[in-house]
N, C-alpha and C. Protein backbone atom coordinates (compact mmCIF):
# COMPACT_ATOMS: atom_id res chain seq x y z
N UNK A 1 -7.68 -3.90 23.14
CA UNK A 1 -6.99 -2.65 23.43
C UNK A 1 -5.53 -2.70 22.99
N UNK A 2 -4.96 -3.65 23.17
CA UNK A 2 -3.31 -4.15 22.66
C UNK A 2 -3.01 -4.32 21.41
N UNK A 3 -4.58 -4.24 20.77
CA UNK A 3 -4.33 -4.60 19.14
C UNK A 3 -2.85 -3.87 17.96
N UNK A 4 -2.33 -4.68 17.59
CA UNK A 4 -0.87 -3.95 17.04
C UNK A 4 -1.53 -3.37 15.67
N UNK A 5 -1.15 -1.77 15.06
CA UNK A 5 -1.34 -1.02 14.36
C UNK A 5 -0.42 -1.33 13.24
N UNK A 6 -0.51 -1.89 11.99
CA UNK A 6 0.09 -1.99 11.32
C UNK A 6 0.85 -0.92 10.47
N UNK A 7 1.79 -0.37 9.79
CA UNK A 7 2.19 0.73 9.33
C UNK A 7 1.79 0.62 7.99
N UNK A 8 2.31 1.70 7.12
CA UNK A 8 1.32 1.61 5.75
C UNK A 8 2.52 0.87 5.01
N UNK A 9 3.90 0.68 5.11
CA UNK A 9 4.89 -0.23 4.35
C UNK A 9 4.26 -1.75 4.87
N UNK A 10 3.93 -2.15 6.01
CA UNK A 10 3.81 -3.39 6.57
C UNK A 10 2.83 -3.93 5.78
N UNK A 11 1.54 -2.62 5.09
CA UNK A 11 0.72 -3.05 4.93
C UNK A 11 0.36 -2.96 3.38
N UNK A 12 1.22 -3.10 2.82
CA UNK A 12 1.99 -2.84 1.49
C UNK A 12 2.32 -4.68 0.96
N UNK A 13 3.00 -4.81 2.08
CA UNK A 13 3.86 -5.97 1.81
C UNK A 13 3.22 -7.22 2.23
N UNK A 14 1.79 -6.89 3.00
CA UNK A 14 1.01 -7.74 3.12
C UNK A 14 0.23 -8.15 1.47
N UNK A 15 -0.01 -6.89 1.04
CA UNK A 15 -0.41 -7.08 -0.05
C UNK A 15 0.23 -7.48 -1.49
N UNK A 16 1.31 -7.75 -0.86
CA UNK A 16 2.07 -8.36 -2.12
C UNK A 16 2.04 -9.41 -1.68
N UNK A 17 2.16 -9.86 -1.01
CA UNK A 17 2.15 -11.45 -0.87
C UNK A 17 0.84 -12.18 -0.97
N UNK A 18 -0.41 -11.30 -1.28
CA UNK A 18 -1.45 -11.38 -1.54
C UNK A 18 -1.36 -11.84 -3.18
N UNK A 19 -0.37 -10.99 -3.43
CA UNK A 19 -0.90 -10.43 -5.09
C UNK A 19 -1.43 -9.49 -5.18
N UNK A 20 -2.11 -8.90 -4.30
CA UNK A 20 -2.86 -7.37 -5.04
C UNK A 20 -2.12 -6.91 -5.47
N UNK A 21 -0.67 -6.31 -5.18
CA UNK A 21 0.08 -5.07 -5.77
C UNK A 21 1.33 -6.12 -5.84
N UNK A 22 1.86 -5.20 -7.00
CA UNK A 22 3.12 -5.95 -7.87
C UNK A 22 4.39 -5.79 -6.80
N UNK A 23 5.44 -6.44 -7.13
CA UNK A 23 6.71 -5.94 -6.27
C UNK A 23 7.40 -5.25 -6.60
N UNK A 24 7.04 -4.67 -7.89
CA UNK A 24 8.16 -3.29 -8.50
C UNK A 24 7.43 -2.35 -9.19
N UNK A 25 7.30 -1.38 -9.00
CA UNK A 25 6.59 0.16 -10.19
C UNK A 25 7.29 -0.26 -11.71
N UNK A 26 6.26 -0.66 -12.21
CA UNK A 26 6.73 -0.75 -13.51
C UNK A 26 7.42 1.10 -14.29
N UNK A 27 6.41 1.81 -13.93
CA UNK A 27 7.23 3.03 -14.29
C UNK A 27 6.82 3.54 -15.67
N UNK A 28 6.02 2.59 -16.40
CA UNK A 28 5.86 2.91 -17.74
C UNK A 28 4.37 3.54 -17.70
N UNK A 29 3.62 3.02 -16.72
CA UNK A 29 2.24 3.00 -16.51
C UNK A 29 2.02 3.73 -15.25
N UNK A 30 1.89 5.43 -15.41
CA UNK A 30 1.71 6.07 -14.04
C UNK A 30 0.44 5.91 -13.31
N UNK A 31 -0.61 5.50 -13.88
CA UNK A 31 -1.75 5.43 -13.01
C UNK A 31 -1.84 3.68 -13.05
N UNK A 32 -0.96 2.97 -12.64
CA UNK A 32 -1.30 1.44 -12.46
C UNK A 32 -1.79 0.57 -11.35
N UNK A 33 -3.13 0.45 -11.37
CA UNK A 33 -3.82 0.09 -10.13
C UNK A 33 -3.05 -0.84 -9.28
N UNK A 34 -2.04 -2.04 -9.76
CA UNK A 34 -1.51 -2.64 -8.73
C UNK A 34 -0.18 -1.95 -8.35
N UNK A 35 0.63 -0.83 -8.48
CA UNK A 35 1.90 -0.22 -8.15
C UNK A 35 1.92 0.33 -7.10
N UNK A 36 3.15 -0.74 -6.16
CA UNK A 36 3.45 -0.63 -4.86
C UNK A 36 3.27 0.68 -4.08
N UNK A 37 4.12 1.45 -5.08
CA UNK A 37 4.32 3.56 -4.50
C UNK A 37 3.03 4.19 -4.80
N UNK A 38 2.14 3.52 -5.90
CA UNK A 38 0.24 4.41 -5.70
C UNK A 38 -0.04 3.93 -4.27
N UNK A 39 0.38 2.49 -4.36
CA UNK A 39 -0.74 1.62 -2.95
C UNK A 39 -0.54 2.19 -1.90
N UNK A 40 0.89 2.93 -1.53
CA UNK A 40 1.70 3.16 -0.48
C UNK A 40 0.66 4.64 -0.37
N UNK A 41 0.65 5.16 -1.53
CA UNK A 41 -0.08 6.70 -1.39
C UNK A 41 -1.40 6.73 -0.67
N UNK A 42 -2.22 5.73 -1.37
CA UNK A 42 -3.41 5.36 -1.36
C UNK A 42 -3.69 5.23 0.45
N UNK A 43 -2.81 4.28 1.06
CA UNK A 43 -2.89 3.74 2.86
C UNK A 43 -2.77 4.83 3.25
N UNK A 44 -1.86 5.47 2.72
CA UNK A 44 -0.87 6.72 3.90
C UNK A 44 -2.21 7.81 3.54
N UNK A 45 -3.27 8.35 3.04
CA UNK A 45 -3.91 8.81 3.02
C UNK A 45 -5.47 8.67 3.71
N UNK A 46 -4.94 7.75 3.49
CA UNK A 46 -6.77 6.74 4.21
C UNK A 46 -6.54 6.49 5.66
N UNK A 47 -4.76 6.52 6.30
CA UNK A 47 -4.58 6.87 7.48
C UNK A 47 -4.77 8.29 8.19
N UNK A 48 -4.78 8.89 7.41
CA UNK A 48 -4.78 10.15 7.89
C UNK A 48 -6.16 10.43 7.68
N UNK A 49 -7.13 10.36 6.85
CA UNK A 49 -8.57 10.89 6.73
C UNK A 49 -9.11 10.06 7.77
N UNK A 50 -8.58 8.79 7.88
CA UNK A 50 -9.38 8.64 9.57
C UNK A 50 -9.43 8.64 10.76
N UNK A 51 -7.73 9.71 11.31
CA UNK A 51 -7.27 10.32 12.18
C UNK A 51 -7.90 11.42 12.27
């Protein structure tokens, strides 16, 4: 029940330290599967469709 809710930056930065997603938007490449600000889009959406 106490379980802590991670936020979608927290859970961003988990994934960089993973490696999944890069640590900077390259910027050249708008649809780039590992870019931090898609990934960020990507959580913050998938939080809300399952609210």
């Amino acid at each position: 029940m106490g379980k802590h809710r991670r936020t979608p930056a927290e859970t961003v930065k988990k994934l960089m330290k993973k490696g999944k997603v890069k640590k900077k938007c390259c910027k050249s490449k708008p649809r780039c599967r590992k870019c931090p600000v898609l990934a960020l889009q990507r959580i913050k959406a998938e939080g809300k469709k399952a609210a």
